[in-house]
Protein backbone atom coordinates (compact mmCIF):
# COMPACT_ATOMS: atom_id res chain seq x y z
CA UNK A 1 84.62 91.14 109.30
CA UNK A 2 83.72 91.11 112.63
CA UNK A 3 81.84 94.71 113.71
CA UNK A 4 80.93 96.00 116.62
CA UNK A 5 76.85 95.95 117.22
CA UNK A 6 74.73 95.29 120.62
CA UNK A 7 75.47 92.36 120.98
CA UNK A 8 79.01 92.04 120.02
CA UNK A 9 80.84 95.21 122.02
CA UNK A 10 83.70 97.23 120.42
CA UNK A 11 85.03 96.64 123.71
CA UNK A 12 85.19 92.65 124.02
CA UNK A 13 86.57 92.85 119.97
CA UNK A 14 89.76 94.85 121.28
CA UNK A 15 89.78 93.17 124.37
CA UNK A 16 90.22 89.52 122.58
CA UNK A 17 92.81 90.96 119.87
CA UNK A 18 95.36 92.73 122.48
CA UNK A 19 94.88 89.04 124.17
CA UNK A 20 95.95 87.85 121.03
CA UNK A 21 99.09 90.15 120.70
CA UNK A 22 100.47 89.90 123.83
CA UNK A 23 100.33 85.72 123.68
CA UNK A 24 101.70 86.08 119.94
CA UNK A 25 104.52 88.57 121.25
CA UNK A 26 107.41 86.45 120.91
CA UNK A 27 106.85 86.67 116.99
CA UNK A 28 107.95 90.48 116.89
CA UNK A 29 104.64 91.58 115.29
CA UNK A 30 104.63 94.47 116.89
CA UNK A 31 106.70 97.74 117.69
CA UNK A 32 104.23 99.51 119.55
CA UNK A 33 100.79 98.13 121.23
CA UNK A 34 98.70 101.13 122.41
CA UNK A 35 95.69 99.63 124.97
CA UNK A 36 94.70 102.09 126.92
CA UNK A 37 93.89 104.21 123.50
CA UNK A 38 92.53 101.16 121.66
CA UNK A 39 90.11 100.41 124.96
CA UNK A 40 89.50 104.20 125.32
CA UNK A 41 88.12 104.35 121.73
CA UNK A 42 86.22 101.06 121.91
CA UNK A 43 84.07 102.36 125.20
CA UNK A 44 83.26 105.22 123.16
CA UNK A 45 81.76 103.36 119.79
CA UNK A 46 80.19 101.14 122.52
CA UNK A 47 78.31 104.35 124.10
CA UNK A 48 77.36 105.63 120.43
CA UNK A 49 76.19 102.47 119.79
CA UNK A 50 73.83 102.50 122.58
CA UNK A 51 72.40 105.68 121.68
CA UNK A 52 71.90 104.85 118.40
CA UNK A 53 74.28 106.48 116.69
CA UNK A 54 76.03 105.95 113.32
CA UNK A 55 79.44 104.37 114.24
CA UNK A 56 80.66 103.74 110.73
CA UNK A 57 81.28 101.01 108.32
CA UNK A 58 84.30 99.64 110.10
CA UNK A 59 82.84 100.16 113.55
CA UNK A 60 84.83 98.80 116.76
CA UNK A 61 86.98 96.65 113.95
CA UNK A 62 90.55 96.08 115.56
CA UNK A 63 93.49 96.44 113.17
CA UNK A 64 97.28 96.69 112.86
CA UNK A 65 99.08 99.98 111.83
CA UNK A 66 102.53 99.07 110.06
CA UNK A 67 104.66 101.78 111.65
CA UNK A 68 105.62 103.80 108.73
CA UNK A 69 101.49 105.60 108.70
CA UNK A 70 101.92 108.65 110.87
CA UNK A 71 99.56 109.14 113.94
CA UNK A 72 99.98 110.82 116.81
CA UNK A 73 99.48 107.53 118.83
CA UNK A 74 103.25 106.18 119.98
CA UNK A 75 106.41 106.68 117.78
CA UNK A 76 106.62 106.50 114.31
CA UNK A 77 109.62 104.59 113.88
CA UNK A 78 109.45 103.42 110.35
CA UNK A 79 111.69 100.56 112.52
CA UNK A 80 114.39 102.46 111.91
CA UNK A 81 116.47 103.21 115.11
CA UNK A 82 117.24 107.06 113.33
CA UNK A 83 113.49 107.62 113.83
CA UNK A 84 113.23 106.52 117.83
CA UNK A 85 111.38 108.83 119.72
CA UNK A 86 109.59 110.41 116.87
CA UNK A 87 105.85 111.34 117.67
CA UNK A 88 104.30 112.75 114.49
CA UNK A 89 102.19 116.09 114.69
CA UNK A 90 99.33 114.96 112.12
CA UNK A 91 97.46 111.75 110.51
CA UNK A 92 98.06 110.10 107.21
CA UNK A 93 95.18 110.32 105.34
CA UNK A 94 94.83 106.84 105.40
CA UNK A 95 94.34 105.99 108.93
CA UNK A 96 92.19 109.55 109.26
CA UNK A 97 89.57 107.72 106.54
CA UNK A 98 89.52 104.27 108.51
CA UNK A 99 89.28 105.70 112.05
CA UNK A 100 86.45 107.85 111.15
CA UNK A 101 84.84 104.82 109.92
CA UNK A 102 85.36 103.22 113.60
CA UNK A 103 88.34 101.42 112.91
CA UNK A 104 90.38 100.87 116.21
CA UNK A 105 94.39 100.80 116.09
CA UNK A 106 95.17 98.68 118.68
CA UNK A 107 99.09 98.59 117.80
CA UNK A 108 102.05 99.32 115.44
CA UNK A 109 103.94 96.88 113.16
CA UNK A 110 106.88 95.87 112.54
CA UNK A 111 108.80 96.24 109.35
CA UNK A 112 112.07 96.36 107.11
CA UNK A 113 113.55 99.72 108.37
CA UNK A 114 112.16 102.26 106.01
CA UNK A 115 110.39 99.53 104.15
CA UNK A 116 113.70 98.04 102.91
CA UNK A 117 113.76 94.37 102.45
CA UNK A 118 111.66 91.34 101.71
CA UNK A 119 111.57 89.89 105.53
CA UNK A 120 111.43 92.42 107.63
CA UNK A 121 115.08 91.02 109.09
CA UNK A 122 116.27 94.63 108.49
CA UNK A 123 114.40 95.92 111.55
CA UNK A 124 115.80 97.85 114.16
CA UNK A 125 113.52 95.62 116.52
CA UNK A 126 114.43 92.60 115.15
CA UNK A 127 112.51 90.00 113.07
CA UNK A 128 109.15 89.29 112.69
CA UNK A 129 108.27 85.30 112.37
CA UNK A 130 106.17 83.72 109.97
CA UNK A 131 103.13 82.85 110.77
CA UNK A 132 103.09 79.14 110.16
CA UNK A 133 107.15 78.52 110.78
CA UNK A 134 108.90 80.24 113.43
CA UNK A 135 112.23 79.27 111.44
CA UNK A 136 111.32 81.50 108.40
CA UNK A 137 110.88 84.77 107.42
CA UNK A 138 107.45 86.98 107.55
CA UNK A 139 108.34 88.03 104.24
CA UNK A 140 108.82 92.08 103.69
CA UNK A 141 108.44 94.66 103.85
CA UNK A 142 105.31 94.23 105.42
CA UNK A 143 106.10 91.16 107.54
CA UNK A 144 104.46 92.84 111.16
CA UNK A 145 101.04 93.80 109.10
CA UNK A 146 101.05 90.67 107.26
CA UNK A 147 101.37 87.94 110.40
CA UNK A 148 99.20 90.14 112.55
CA UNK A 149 96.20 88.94 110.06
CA UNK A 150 97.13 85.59 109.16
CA UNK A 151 97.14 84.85 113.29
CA UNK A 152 93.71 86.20 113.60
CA UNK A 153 94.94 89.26 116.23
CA UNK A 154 93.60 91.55 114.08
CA UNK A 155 90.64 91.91 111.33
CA UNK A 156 93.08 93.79 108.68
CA UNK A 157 96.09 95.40 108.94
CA UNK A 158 97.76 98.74 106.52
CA UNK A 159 100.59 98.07 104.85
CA UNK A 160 102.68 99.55 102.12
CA UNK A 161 103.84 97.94 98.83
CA UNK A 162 106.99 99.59 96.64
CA UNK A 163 107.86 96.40 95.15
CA UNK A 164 105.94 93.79 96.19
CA UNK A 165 106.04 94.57 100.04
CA UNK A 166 102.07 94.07 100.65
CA UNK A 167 101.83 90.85 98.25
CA UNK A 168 105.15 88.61 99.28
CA UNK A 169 104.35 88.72 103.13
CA UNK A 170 100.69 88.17 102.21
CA UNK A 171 102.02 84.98 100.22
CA UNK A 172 104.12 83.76 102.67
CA UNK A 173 101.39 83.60 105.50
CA UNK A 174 98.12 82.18 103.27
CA UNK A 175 96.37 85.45 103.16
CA UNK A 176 94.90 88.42 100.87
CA UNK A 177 97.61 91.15 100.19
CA UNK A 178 96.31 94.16 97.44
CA UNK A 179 98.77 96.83 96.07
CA UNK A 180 96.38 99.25 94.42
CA UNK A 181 96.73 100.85 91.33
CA UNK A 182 99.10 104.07 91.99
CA UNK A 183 97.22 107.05 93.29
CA UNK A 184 94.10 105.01 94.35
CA UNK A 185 94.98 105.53 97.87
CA UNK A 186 96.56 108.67 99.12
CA UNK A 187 100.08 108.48 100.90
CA UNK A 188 99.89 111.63 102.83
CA UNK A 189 101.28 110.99 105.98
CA UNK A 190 103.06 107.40 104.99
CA UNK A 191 107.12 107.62 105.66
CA UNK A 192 108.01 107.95 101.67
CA UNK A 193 110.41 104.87 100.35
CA UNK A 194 110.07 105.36 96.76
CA UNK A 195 107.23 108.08 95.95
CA UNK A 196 106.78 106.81 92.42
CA UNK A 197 106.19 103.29 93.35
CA UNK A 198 104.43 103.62 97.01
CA UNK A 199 101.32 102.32 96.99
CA UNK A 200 99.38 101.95 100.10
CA UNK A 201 97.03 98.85 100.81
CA UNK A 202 95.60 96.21 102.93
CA UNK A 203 96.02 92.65 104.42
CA UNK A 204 92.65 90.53 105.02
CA UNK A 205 91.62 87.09 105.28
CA UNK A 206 88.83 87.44 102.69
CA UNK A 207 88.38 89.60 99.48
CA UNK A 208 85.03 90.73 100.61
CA UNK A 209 87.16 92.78 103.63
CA UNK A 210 89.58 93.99 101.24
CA UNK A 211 86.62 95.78 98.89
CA UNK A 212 85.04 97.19 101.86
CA UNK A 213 88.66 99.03 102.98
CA UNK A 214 89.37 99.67 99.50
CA UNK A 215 85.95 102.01 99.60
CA UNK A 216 86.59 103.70 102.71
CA UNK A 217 89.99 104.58 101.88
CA UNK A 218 90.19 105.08 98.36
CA UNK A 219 89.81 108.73 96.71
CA UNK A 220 91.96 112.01 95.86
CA UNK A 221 93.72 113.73 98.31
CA UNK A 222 94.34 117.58 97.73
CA UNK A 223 97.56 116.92 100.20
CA UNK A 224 98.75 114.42 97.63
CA UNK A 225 99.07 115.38 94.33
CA UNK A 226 99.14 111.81 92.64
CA UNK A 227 95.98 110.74 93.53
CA UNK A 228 93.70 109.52 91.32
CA UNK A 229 89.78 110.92 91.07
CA UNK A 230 87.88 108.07 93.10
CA UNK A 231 86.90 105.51 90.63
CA UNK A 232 86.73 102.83 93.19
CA UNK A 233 83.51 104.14 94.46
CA UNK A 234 81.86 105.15 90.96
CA UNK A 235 78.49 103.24 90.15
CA UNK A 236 80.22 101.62 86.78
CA UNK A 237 83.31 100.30 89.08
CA UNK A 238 86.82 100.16 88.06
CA UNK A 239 87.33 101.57 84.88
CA UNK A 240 90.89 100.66 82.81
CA UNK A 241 93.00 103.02 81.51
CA UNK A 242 94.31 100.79 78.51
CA UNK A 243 92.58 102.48 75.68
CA UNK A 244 92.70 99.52 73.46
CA UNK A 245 90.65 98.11 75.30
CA UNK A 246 86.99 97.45 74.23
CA UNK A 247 83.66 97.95 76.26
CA UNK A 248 82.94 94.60 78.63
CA UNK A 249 81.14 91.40 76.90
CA UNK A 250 79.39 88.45 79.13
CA UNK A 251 81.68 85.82 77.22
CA UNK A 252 85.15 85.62 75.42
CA UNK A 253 83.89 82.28 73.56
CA UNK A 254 84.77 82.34 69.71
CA UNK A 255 86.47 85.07 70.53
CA UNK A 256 89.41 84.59 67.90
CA UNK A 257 92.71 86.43 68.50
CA UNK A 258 91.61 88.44 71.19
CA UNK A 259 90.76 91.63 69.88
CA UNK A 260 87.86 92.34 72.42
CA UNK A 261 88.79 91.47 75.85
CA UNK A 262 86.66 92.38 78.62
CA UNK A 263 87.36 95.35 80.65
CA UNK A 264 87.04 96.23 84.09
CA UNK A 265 84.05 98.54 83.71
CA UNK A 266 81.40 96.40 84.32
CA UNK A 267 82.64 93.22 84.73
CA UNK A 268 80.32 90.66 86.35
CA UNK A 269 80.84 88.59 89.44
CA UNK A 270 78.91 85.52 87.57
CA UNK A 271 80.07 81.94 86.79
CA UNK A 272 78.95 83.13 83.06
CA UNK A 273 81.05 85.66 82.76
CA UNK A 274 84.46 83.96 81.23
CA UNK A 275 87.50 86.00 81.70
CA UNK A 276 91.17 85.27 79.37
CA UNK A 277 93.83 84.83 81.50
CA UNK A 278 97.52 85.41 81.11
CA UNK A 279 100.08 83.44 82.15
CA UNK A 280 103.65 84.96 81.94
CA UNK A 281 106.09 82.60 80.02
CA UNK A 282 108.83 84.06 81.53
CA UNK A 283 107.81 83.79 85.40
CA UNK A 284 107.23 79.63 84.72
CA UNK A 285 110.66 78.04 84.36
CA UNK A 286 112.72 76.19 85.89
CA UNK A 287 114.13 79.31 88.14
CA UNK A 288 110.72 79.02 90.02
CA UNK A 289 110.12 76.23 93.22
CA UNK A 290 108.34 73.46 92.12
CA UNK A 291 105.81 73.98 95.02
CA UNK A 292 105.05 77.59 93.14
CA UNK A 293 105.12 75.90 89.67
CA UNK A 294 102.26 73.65 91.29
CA UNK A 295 100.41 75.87 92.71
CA UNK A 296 100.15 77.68 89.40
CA UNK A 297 99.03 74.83 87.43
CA UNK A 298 96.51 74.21 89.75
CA UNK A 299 94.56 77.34 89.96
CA UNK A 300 95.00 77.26 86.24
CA UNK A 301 93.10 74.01 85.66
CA UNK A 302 90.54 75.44 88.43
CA UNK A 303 90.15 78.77 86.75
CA UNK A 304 89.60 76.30 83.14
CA UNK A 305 87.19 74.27 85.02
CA UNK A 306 85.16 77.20 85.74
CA UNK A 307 85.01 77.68 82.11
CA UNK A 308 87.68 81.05 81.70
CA UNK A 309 90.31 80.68 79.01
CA UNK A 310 94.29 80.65 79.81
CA UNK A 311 96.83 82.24 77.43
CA UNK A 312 100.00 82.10 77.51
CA UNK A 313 101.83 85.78 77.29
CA UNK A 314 105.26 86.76 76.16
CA UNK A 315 106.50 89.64 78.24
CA UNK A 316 110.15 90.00 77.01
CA UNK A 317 110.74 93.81 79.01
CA UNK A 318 110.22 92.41 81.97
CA UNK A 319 113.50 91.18 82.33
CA UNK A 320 114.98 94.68 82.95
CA UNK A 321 112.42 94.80 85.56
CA UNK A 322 114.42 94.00 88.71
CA UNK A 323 117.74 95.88 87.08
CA UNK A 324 115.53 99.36 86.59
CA UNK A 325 113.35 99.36 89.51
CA UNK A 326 116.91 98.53 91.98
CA UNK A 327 118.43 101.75 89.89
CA UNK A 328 115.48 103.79 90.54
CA UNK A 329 114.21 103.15 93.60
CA UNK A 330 117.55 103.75 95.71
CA UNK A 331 117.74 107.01 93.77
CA UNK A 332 114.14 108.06 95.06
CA UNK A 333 114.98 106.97 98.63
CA UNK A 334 118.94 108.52 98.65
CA UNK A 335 116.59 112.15 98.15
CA UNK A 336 114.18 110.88 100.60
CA UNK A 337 116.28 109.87 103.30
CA UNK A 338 118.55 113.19 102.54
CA UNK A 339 116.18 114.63 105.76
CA UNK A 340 116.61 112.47 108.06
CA UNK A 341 119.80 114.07 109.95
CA UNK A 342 119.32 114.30 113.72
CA UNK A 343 118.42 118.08 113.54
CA UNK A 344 114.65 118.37 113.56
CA UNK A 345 113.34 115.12 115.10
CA UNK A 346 114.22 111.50 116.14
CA UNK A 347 117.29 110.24 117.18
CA UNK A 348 120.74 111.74 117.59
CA UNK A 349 123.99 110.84 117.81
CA UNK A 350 125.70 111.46 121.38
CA UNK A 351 129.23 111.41 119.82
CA UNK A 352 128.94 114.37 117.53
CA UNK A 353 131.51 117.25 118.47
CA UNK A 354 130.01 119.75 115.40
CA UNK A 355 127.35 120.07 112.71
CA UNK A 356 129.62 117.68 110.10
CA UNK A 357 129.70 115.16 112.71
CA UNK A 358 126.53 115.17 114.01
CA UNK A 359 125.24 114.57 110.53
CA UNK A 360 127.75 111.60 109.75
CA UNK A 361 127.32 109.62 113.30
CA UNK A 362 123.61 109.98 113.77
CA UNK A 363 123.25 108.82 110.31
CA UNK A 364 125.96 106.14 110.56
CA UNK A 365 124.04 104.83 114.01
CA UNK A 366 120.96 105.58 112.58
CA UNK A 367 120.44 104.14 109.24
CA UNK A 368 120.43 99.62 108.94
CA UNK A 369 122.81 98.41 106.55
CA UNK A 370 120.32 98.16 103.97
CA UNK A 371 119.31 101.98 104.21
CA UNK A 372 123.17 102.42 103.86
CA UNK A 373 123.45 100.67 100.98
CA UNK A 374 120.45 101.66 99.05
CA UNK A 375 121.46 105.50 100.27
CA UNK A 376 124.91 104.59 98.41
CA UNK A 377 123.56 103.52 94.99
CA UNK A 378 121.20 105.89 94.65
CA UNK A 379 123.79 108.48 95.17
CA UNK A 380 126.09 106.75 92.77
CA UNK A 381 123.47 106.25 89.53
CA UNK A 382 122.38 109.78 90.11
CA UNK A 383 126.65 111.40 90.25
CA UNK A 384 127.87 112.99 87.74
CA UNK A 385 129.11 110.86 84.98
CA UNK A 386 126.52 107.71 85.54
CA UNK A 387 122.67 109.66 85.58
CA UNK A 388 122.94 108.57 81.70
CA UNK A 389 124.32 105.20 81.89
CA UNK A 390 121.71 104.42 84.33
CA UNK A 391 119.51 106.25 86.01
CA UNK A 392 117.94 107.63 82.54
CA UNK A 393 118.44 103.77 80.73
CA UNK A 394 116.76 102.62 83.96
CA UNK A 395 113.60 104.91 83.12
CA UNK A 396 113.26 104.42 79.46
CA UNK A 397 113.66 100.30 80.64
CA UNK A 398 110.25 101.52 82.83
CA UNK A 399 108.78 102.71 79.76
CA UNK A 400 108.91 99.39 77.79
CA UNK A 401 107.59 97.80 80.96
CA UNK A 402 104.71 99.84 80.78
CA UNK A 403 103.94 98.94 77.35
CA UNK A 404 104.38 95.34 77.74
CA UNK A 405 101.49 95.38 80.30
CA UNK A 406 99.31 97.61 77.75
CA UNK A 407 100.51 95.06 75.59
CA UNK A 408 99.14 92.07 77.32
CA UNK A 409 96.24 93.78 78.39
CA UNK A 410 95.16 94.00 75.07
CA UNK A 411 95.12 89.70 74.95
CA UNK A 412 93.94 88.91 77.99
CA UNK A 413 91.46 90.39 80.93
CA UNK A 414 93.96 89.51 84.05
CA UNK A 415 97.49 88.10 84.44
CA UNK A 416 97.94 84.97 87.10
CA UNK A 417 101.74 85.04 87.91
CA UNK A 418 103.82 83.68 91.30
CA UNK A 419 104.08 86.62 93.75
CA UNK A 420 107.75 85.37 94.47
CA UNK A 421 110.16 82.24 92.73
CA UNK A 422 110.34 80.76 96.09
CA UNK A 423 107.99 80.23 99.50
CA UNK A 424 109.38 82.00 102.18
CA UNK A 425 112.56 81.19 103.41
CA UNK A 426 114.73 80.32 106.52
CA UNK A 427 115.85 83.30 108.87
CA UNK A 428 119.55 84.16 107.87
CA UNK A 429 119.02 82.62 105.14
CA UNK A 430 119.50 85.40 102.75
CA UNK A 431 120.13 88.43 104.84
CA UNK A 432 124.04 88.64 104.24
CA UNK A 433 122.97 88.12 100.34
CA UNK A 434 121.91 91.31 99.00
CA UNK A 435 121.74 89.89 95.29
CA UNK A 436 119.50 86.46 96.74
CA UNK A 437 117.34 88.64 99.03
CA UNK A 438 116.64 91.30 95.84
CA UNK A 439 116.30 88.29 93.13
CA UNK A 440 113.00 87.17 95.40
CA UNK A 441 111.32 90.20 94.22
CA UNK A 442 111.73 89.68 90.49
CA UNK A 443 108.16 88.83 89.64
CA UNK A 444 106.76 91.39 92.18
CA UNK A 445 108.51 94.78 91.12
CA UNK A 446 107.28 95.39 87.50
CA UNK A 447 103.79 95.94 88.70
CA UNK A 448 104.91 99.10 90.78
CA UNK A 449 106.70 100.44 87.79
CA UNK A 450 104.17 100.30 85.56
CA UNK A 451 101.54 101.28 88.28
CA UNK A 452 99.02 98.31 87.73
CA UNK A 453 97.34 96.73 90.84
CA UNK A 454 98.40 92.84 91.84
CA UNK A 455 96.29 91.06 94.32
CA UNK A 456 98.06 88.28 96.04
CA UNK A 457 95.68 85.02 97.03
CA UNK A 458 96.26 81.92 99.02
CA UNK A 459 97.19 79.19 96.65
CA UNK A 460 97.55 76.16 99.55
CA UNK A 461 100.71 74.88 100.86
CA UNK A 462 103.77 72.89 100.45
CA UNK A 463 104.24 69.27 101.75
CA UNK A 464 105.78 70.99 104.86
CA UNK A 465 103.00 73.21 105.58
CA UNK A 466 104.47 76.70 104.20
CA UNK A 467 102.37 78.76 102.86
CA UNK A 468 101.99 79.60 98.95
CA UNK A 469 100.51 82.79 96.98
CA UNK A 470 99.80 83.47 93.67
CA UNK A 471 99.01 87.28 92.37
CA UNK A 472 96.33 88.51 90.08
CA UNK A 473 97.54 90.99 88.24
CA UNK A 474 94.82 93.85 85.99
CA UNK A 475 95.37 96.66 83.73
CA UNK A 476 95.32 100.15 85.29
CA UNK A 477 91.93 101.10 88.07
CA UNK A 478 90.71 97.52 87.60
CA UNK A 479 91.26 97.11 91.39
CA UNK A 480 87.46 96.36 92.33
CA UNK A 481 86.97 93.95 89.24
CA UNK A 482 90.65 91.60 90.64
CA UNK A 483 88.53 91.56 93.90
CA UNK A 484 85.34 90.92 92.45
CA UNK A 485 87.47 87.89 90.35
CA UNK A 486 88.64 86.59 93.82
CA UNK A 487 85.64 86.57 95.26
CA UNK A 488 84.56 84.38 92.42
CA UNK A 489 87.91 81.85 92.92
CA UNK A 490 87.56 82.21 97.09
């Protein structure tokens, strides 16, 4: 990561990435590009540099806000149109913990409205294009955040992953994508989707970037109460929550049935350090591209080459993965989206004659047909009449997935799965589809029910020059030892 020193000005960094945005602007990446702040900000780590002042870890770095982290710099739009105008009146936690570092916003990104979709073709500012095909999608949520990188404009970008929102745009553009494990990183001040599946992270080109944001930012929050203590940052590393799991060893050779996998408290970064790792049976069939099937394969023979072990795992809950999480999820955001009404803030209907109407039309002009329909079904399983048949089935479904990752924790030290069953598609493709656009997160969702960080890596590309991306998925606060693995595969 490039930072700013004597020789190399904040300044010039900020200078060369709003060059960058404004000659990649055709590709939607952003919503909001803020250059007089960004340049404002830079002059000043410049003058504390010359004094010799601590500027912070992340000093003069330029990144990419998606535009659902509040800040009081431009709208926060979420990309929704029912949130135009809105200027928020504090700072997600977030963005307070990189800016103090020296981090440098030099724009917002673009997104699904509200963070609903999987390529960011739901935005009230239309789509964002991939990075290596202007014919296909960015992928999504995420899609702004996720090209922004993978074009070099910016060092890193934030992003936010519900269901695989961080990790499918980071596949389809050949870069680094982490969803942490839930609570690592607060969410004060993020526009809520889902709040028990948000998950705030980071885009980078290399996994050494992504370990140095994941210790500024990581760490409890007393303004959000699902936090976690800061483990990240702790001298023995990432520590697992899966109980049945026994203290780290330097080698799973002769290891028998498993019954003392490493963990991710102390895992080395070594070559002689052999890991186990799990391949789900269910995620490699003929329902997944070829391309993806290949790319699987390969990193498997690499990872056996290196001298770590594959197994394969039998994860038989995860097929109510997609059903539960598309039950509960539009039943979180129906009660999240309940305050966004035209009173308070943002936008407002001009054709409301009273209070009933003004609710109905700003929300009817306000709201993308996705936020409509994911407002309607999470209405419907929560109704009288259908909470038991499937709201509650949906959560007990959650349960079992949880288990099944305990489960497979206990075999194996990390899970190597496809972020997605397909590479990222053509625009239009799927956007009148809602069943085809949903199906494309079926690997990626069951990681943000049952909390567990997935790190999405470049895996190459297909004959046609798409990009491909595998995820790496550990048990429970093993965050630093998935990056510490990558570093090792990199």
């Amino acid at each position: 990561m490039k930072i700013a020193n004597k020789k190399v000005t904040a300044e010039r960094l900020v200078k060369d990435a709003l060059a960058k945005a404004k000659h990649f602007e055709d590709y939607h990446i952003f919503t909001f590009i803020d250059e007089e702040g960004a340049l404002k900000r830079a002059r000043e780590i410049d003058a504390k540099i010359a004094k010799g002042e601590d500027v912070g870890r992340l000093a003069g770095v330029p990144y990419a806000l998606k535009d659902n982290f509040l800040s009081p710099r431009g709208e926060t739009t979420a990309s929704a149109h029912i949130l135009e105008g809105f200027t928020a009146p504090v700072t997600a936690t977030s963005v307070k913990k990189l800016e103090d570092e020296g981090a440098i916003m030099i724009g917002r990104t673009n997104l699904d409205a509200f963070a609903h979709g999987s390529s960011t073709e739901n935005s009230y500012f239309g789509p964002t294009l991939n990075s290596h095909d202007r014919e296909r999608v960015a992928g999504g949520s995420s899609g702004g955040s996720a090209v922004a990188v993978a074009l070099d404009i910016v060092e890193f970008a934030t992003g936010t992953d519900t269901g695989g929102s961080i990790r499918q745009p980071a596949s389809f553009n050949g870069i680094y994508g982490l969803k942490p494990t839930y609570g690592t990183i607060s969410r004060y001040g993020v526009v809520a989707m889902a709040s028990s599946t948000d998950c705030i992270g980071f885009f980078t080109k290399t996994p050494e970037d992504m370990d140095l944001l994941m210790s500024v930012a990581s760490g409890q929050d007393p303004k959000d109460m699902t936090t976690l203590p800061d483990y990240y940052n702790t001298e023995a590393g990432a520590k697992s929550d899966n109980s049945r799991l026994a203290p780290s060893r330097p080698s799973l050779r002769g290891s028998g049935a498993h019954s003392a996998p490493v963990v991710a408290d102390g895992l080395e970064s070594s070559d002689s350090c052999t890991r186990t790792i799990g391949i789900i049976k269910e995620f490699d069939n003929e329902s997944v591209h070829p391309e993806i099937r290949r790319a699987l394969k390969e990193k498997c023979e690499l990872l056996k080459k290196k001298g770590h072990e594959i197994v394969e795992l039998e994860m038989p809950a995860l097929k109510y993965g997609l059903a539960a999480y598309y039950i509960l999820v539009p039943a979180e955001v129906a009660s999240n989206l309940s305050r966004h009404d035209g009173v308070r803030y943002g936008f407002r209907s001009d054709k409301a004659v009273d209070v009933d109407s003004m609710y109905g039309e700003t929300r009817s002009e306000g709201f993308m047909p996705e936020n409509k329909r994911r407002i309607m079904i999470g209405n419907f399983v929560l109704s009288s009449g259908f909470y038991d048949a499937y709201f509650l089935k949906a959560a007990k479904a959650r349960t079992l997935i949880v288990e099944e990752y305990a489960k497979a924790f206990s075999k194996c030290d990390f899970i190597l799965t496809p972020v997605s069953p397909n590479p990222a598609f053509k625009l239009g493709e799927k956007v009148d589809d809602p069943v085809a656009m949903y199906l494309e997160d079926v690997m990626s969702v069951s990681l943000n029910l049952a909390g567990v960080p997935g790190l999405a890596i470049p895996a190459g590309e297909t004959p046609e020059g798409i990009s491909l991306g595998l995820q790496l998925v550990g048990p429970r606060r093993s965050d630093k030892a998935l990056l510490e693995f990558a570093k090792e595969l990199e």
